[in-house]
PDB file of N, CA and C in Angstrom:
ATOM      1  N   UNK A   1      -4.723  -8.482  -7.857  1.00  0.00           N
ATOM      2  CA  UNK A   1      -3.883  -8.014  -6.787  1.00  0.00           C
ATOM      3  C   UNK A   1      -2.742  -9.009  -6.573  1.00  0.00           C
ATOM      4  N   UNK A   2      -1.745  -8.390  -6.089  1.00  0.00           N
ATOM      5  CA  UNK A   2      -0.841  -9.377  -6.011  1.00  0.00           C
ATOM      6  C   UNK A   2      -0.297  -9.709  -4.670  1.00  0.00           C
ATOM      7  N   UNK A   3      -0.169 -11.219  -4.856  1.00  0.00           N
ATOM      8  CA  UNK A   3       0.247 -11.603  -3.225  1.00  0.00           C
ATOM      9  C   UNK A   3       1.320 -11.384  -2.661  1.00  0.00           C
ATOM     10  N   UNK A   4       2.648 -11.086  -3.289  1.00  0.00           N
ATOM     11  CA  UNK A   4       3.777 -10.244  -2.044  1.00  0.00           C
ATOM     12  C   UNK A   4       3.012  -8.944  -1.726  1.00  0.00           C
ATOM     13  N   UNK A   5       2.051  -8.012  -2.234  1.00  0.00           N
ATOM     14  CA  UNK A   5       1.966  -6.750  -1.578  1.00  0.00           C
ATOM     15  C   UNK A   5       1.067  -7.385  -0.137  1.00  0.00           C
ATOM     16  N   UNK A   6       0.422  -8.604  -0.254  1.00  0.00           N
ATOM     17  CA  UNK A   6      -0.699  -8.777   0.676  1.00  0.00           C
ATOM     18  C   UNK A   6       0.652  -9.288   1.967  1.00  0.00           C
ATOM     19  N   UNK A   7       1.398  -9.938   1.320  1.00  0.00           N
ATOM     20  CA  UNK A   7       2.327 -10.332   2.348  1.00  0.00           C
ATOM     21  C   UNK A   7       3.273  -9.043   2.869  1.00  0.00           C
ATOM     22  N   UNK A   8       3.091  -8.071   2.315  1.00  0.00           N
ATOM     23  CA  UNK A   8       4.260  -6.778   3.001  1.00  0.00           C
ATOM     24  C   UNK A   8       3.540  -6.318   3.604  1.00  0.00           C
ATOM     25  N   UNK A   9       1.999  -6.120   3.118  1.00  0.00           N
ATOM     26  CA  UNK A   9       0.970  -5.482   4.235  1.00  0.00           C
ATOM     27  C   UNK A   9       0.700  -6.138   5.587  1.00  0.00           C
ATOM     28  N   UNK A  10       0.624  -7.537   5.499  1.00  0.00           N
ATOM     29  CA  UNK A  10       0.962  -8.209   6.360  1.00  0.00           C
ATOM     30  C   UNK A  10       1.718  -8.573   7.931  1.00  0.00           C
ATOM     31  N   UNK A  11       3.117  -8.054   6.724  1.00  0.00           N
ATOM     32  CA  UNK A  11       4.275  -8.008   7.876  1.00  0.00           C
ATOM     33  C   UNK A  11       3.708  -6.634   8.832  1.00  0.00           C
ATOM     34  N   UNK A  12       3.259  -5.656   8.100  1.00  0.00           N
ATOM     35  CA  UNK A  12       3.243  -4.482   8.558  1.00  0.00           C
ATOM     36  C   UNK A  12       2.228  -4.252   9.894  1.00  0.00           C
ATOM     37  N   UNK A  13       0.960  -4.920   9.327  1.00  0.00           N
ATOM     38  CA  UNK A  13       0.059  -4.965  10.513  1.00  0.00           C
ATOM     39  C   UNK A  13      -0.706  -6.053   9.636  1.00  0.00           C
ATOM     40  N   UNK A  14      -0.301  -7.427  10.824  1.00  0.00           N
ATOM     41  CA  UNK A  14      -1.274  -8.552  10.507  1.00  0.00           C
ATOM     42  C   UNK A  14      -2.673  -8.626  10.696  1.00  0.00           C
ATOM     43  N   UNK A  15      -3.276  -7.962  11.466  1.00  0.00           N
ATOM     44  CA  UNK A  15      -4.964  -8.628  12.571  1.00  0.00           C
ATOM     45  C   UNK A  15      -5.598  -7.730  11.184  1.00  0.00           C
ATOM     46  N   UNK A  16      -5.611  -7.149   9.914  1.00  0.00           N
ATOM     47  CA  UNK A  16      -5.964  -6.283   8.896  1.00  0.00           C
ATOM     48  C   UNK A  16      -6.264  -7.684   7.580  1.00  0.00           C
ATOM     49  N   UNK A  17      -7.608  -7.751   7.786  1.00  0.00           N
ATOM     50  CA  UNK A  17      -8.057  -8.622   6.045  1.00  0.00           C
ATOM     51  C   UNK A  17      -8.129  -7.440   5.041  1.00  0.00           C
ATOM     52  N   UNK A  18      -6.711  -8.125   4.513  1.00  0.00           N
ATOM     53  CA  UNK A  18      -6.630  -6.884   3.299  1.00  0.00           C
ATOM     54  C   UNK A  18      -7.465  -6.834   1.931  1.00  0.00           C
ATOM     55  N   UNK A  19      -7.840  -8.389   2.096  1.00  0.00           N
ATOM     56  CA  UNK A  19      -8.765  -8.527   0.758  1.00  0.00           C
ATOM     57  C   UNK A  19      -9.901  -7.936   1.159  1.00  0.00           C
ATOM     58  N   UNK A  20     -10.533  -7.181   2.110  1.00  0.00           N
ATOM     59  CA  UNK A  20     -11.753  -6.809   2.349  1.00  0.00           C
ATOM     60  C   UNK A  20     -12.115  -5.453   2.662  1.00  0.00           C
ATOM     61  N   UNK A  21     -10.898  -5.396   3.502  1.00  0.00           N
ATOM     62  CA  UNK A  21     -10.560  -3.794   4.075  1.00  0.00           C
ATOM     63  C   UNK A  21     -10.764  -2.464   2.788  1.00  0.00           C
ATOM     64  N   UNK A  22     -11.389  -1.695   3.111  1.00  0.00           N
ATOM     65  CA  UNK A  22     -11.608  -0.431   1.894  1.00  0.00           C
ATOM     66  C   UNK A  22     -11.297   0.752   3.139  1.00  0.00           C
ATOM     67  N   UNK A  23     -10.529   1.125   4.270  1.00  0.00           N
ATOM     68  CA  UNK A  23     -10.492   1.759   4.848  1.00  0.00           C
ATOM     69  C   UNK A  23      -9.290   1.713   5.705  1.00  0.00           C
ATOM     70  N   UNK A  24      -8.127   1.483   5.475  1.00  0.00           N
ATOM     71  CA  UNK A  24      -7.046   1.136   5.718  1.00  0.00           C
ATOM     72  C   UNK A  24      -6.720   2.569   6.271  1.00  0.00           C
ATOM     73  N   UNK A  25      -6.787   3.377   5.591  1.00  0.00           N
ATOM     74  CA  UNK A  25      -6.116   5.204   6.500  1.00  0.00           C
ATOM     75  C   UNK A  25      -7.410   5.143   7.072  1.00  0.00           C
ATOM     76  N   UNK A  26      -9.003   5.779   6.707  1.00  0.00           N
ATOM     77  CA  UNK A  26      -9.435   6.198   6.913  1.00  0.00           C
ATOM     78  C   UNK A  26     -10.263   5.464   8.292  1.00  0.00           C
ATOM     79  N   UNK A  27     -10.120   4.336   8.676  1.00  0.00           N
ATOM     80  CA  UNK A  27     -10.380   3.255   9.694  1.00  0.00           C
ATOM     81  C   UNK A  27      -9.090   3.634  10.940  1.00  0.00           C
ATOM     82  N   UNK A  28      -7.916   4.294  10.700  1.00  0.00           N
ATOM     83  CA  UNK A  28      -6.858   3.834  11.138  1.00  0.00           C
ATOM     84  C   UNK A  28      -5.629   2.596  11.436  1.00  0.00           C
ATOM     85  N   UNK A  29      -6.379   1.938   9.883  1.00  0.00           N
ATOM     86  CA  UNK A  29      -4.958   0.868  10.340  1.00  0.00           C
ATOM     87  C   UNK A  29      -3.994   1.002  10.088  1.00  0.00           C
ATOM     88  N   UNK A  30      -3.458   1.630   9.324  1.00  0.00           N
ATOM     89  CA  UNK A  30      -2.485   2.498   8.885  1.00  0.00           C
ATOM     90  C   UNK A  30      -2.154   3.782   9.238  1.00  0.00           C
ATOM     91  N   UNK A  31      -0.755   3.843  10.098  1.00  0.00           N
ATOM     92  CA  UNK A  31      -0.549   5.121  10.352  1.00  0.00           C
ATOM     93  C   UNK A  31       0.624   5.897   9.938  1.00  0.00           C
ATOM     94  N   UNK A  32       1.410   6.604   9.605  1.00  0.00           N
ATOM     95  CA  UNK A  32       2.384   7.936   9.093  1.00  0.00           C
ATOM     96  C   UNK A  32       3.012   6.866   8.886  1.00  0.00           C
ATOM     97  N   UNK A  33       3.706   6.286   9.884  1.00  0.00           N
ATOM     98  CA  UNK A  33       4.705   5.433  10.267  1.00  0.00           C
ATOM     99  C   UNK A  33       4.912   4.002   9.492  1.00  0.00           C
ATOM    100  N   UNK A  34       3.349   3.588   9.654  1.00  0.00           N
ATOM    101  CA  UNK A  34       3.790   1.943   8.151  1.00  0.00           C
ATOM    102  C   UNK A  34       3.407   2.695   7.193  1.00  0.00           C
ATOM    103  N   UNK A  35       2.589   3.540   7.180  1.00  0.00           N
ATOM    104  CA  UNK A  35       2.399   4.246   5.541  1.00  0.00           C
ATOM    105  C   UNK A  35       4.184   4.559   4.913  1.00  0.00           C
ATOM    106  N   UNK A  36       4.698   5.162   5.608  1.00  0.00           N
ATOM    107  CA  UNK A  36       5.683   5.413   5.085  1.00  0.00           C
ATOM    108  C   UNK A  36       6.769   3.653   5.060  1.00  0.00           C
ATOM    109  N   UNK A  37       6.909   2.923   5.699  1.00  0.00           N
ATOM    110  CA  UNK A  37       7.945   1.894   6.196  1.00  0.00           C
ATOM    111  C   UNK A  37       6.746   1.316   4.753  1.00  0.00           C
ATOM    112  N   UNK A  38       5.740   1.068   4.569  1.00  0.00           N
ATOM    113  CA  UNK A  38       4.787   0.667   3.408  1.00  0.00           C
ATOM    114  C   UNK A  38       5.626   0.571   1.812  1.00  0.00           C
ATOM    115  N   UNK A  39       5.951   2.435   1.861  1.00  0.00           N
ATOM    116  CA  UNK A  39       6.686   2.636   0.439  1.00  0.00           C
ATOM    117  C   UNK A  39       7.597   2.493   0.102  1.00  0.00           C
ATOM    118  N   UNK A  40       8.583   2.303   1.499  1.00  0.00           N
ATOM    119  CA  UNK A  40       9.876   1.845   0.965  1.00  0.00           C
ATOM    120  C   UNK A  40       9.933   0.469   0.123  1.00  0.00           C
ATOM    121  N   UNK A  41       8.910  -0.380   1.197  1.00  0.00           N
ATOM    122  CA  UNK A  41       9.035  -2.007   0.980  1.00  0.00           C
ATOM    123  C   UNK A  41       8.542  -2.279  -0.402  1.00  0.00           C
ATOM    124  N   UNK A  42       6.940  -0.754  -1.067  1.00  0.00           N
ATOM    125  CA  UNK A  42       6.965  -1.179  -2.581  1.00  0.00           C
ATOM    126  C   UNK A  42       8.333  -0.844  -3.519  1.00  0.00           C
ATOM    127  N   UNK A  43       8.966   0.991  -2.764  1.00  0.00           N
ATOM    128  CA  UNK A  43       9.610   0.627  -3.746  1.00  0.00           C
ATOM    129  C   UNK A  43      10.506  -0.114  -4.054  1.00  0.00           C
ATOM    130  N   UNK A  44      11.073  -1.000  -2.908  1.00  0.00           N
ATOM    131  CA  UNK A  44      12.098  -2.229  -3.007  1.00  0.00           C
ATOM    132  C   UNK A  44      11.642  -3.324  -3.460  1.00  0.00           C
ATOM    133  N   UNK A  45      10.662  -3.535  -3.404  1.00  0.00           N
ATOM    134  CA  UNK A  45      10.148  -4.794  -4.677  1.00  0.00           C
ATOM    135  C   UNK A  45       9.755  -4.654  -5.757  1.00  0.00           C
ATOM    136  N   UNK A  46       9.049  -3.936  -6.178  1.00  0.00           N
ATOM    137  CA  UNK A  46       8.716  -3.848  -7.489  1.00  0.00           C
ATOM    138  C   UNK A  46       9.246  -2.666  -8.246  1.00  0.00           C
ATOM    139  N   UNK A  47      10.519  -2.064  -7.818  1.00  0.00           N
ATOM    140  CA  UNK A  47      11.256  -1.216  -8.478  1.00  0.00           C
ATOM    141  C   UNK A  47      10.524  -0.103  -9.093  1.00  0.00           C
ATOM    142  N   UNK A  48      10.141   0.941  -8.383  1.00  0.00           N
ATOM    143  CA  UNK A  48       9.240   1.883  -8.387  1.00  0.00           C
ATOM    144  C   UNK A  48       9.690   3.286  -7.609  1.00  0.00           C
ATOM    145  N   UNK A  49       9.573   4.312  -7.906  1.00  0.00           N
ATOM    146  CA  UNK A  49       9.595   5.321  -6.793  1.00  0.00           C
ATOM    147  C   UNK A  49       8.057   5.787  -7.121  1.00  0.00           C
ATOM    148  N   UNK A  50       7.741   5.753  -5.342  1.00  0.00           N
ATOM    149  CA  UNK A  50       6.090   6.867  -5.373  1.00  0.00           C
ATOM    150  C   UNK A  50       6.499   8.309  -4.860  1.00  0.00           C
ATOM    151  N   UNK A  51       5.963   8.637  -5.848  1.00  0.00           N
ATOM    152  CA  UNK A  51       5.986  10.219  -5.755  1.00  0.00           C
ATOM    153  C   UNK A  51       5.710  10.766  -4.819  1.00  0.00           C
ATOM    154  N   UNK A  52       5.553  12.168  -4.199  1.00  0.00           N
ATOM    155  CA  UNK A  52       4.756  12.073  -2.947  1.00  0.00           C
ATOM    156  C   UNK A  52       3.478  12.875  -3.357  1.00  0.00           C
ATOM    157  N   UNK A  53       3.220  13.160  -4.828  1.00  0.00           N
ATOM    158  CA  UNK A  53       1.386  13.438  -4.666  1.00  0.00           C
ATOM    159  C   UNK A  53       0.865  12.304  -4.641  1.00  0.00           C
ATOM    160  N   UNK A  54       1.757  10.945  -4.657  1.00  0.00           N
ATOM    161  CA  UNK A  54       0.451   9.589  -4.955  1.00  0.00           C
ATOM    162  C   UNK A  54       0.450  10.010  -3.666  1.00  0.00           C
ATOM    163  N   UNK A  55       0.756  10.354  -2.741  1.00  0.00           N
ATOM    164  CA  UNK A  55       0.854   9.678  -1.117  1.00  0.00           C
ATOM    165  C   UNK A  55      -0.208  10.079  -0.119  1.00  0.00           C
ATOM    166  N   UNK A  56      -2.167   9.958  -1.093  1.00  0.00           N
ATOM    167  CA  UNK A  56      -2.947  10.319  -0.508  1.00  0.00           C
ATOM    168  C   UNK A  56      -3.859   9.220  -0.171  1.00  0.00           C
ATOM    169  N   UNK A  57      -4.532   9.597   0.763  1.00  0.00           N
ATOM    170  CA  UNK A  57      -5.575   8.178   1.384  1.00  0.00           C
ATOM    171  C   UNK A  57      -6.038   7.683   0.329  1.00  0.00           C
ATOM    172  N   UNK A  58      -6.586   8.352  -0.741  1.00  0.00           N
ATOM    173  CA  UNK A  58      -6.835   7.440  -2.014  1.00  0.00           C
ATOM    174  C   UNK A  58      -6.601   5.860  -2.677  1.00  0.00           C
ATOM    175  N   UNK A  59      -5.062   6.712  -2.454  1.00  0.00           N
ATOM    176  CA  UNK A  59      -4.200   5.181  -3.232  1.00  0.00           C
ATOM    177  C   UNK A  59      -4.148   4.513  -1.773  1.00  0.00           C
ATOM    178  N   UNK A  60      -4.253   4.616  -0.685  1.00  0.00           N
ATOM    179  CA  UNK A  60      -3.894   3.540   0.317  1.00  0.00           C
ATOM    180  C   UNK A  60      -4.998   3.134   1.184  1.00  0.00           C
ATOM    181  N   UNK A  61      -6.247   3.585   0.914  1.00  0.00           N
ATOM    182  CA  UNK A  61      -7.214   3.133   2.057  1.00  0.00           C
ATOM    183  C   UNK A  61      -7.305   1.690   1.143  1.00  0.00           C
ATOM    184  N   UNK A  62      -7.180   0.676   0.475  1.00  0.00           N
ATOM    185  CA  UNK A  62      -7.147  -0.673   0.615  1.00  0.00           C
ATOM    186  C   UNK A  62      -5.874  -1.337  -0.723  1.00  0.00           C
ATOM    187  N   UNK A  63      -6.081  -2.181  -0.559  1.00  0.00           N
ATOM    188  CA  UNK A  63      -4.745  -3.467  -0.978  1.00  0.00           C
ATOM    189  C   UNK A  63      -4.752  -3.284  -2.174  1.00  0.00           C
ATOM    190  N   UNK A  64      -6.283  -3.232  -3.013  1.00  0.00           N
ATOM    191  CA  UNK A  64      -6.370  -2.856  -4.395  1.00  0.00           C
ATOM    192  C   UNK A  64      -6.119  -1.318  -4.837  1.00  0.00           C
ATOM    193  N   UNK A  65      -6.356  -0.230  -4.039  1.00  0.00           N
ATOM    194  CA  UNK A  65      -5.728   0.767  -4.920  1.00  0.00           C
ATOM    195  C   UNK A  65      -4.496   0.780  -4.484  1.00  0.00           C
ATOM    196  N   UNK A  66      -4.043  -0.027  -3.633  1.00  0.00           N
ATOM    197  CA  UNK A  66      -2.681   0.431  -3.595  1.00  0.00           C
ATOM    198  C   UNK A  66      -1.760  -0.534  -4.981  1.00  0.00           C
ATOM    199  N   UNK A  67      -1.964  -1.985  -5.214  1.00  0.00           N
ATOM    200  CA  UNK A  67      -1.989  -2.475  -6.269  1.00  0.00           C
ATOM    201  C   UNK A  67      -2.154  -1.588  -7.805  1.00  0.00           C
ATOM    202  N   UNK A  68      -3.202  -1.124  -7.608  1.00  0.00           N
ATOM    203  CA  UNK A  68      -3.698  -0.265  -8.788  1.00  0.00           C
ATOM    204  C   UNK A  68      -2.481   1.454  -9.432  1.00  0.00           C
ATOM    205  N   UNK A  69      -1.935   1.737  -8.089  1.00  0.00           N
ATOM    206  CA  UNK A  69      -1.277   2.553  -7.834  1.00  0.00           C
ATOM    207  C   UNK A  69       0.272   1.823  -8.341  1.00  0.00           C
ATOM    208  N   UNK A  70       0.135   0.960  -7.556  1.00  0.00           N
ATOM    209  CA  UNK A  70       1.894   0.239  -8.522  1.00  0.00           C
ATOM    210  C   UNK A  70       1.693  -0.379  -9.823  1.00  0.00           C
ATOM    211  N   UNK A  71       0.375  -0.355 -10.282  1.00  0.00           N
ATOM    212  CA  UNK A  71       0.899  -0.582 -11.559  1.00  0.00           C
ATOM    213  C   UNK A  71       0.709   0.172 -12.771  1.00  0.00           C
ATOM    214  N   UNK A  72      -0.165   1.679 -12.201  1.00  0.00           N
ATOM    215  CA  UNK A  72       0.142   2.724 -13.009  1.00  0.00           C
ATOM    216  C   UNK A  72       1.910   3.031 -12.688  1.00  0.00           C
ATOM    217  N   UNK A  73       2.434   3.302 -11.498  1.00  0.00           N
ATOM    218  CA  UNK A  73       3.709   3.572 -11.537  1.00  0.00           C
ATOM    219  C   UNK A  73       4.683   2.652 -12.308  1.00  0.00           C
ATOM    220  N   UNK A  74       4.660   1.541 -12.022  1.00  0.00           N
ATOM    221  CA  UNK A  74       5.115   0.525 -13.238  1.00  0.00           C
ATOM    222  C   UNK A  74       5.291   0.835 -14.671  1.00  0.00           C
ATOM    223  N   UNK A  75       4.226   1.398 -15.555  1.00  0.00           N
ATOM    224  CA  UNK A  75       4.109   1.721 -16.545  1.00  0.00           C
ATOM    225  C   UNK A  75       4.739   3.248 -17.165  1.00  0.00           C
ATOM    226  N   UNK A  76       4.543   4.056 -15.778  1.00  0.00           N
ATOM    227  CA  UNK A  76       5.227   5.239 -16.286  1.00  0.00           C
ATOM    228  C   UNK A  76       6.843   5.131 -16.079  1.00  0.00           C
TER     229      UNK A  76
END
């Protein structure tokens, strides 16, 4: 995993251990609002557009699929 995403998640909502968290939507720490302010900030760093079928609790209930998610997009 990589540590600027832990630091954008961060900015977004700090009191959230992202290395641990597996429930980020489905907990509610994440809502419409950083989910979305979320994708801009990946796709401005790691030069990416997310589609909007990635844009399911899947890829975002924790730090690693969301990781996992930018770096299938990376590749395609």
């Amino acid at each position: 995993m990589d540590k600027r995403l832990i630091e954008i998640l961060e900015e977004l909502q700090p009191e959230v251990d992202y290395y641990t968290c597996t429930e980020l939507i489905d907990g509610h720490y994440l809502d419409s609002l950083t989910i979305l302010s979320l994708i801009a900030e990946i796709e401005d760093e790691y030069d990416i557009t997310v589609p909007t079928v990635e844009i399911i609790p899947q890829n975002f209930n924790s730090a690693k699929s969301i990781w996992e998610m930018i770096e299938r997009l990376k590749e395609e």
